[in-house]
Protein backbone atom coordinates (compact mmCIF):
# COMPACT_ATOMS: atom_id res chain seq x y z
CA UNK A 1 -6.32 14.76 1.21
CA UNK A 2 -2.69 14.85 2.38
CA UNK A 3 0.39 16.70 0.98
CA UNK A 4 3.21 14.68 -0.60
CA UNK A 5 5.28 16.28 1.72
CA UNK A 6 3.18 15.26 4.73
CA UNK A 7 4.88 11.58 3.86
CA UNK A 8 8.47 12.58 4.65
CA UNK A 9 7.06 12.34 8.58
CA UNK A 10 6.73 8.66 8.27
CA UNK A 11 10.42 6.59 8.87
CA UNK A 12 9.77 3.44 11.18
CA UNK A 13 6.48 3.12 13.12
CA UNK A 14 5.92 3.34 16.48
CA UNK A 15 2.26 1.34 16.43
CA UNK A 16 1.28 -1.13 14.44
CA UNK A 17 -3.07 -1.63 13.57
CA UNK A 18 -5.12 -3.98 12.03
CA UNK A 19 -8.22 -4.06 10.45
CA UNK A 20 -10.32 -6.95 12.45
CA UNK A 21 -11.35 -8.48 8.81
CA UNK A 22 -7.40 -8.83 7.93
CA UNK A 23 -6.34 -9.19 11.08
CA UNK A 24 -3.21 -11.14 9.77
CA UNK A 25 -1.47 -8.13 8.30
CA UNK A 26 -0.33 -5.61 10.40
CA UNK A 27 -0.17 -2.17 9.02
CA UNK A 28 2.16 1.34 10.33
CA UNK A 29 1.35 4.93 11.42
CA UNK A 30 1.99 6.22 8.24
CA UNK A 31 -0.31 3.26 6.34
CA UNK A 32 -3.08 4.46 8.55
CA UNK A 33 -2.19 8.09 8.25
CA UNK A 34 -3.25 7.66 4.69
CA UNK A 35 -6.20 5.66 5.17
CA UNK A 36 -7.20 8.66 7.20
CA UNK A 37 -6.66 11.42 4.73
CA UNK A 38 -8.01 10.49 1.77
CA UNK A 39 -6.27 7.34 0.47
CA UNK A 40 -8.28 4.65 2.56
CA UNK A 41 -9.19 3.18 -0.60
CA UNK A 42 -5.93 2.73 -1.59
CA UNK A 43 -5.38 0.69 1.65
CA UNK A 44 -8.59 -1.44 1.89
CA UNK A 45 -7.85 -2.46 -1.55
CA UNK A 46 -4.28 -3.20 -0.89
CA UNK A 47 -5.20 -5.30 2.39
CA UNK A 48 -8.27 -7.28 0.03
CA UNK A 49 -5.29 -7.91 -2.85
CA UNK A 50 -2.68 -9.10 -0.29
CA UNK A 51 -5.35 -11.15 1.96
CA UNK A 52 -6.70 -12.66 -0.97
CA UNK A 53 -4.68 -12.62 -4.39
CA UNK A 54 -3.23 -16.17 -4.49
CA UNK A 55 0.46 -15.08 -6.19
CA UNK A 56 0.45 -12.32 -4.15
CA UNK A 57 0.24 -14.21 -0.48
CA UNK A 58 2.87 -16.75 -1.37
CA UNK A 59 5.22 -13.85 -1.84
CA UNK A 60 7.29 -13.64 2.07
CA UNK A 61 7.91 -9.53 0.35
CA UNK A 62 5.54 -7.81 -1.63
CA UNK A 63 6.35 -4.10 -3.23
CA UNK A 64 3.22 -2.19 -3.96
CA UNK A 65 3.58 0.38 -6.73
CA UNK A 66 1.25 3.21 -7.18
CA UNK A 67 1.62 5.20 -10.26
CA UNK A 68 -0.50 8.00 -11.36
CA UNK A 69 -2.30 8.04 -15.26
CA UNK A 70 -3.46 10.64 -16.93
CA UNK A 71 -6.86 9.20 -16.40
CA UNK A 72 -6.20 7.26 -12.74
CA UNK A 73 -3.91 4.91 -11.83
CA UNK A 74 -2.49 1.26 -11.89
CA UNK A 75 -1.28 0.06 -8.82
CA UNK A 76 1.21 -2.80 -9.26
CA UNK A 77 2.15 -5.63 -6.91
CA UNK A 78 5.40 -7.33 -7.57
CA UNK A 79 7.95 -9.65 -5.81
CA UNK A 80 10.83 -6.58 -5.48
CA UNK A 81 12.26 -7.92 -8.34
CA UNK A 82 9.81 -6.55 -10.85
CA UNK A 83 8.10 -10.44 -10.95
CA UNK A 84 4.26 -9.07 -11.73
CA UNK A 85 2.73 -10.87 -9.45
CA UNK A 86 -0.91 -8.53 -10.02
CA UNK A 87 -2.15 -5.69 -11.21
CA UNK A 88 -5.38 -3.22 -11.01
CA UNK A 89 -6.33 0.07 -13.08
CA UNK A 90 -8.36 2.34 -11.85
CA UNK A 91 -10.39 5.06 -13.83
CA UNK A 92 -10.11 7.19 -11.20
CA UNK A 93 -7.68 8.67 -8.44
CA UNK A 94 -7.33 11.96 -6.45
CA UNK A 95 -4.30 11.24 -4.91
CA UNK A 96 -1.42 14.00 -5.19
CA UNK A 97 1.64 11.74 -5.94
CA UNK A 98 2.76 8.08 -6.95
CA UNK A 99 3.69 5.88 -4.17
CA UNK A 100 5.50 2.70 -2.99
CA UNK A 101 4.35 0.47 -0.30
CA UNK A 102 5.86 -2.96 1.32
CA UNK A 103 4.23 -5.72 2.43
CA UNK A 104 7.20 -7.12 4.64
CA UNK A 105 7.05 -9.88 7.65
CA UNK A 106 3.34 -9.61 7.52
CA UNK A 107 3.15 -5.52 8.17
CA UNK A 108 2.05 -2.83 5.34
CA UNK A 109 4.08 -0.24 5.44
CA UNK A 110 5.67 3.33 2.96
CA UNK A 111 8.75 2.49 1.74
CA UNK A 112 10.40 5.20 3.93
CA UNK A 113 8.94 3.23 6.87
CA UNK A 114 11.23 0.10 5.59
């Protein structure tokens, strides 16, 4: 699992991936730094939502919310301007601080990576 502070190394991206089954969004170093330590189901669920949530692909820029309950987490999608666009609970979740993610121009990305 990573830090929180192991996030403040992520501003811009130097490569972008994609995963061959949503090959139309691209996704930054520090998206796939997470999926790599410990958060890749925070990303493959992300990429299913924004591939396949019908509000949430009509959106050009999509802000991805992740905040931490005392029992898991919801993770929010909205249209930056607080417009719920989706939203998914989960029981469960081991990861050591909220976050924000973008879904701009087709690429995933932190928000310091914006």
């Amino acid at each position: 699992m990573f830090a929180t502070s192991d996030l403040s190394n992520f501003y811009g991206s130097e490569n972008l991936f994609f995963d061959r089954m949503f090959s139309k969004i691209k996704y930054t170093d520090g998206v796939k730094f997470l999926s790599g330590n410990g958060a890749g189901w925070l990303v493959s669920d992300a990429l299913v939502i924004l591939h396949m949530e019908k509000k949430v692909i009509r959106e050009d820029f999509v802000c991805i919310k992740v905040k931490r309950t005392p029992s898991g987490a919801t993770i929010r999608y909205t249209d930056g301007n607080e417009k719920k666009l989706f939203q998914q609970d989960y029981d469960g979740c081991d990861l050591p601080c909220d976050l924000t993610l973008y879904r701009e121009n087709g690429v995933l990305m932190l928000s310091s990576e914006r």
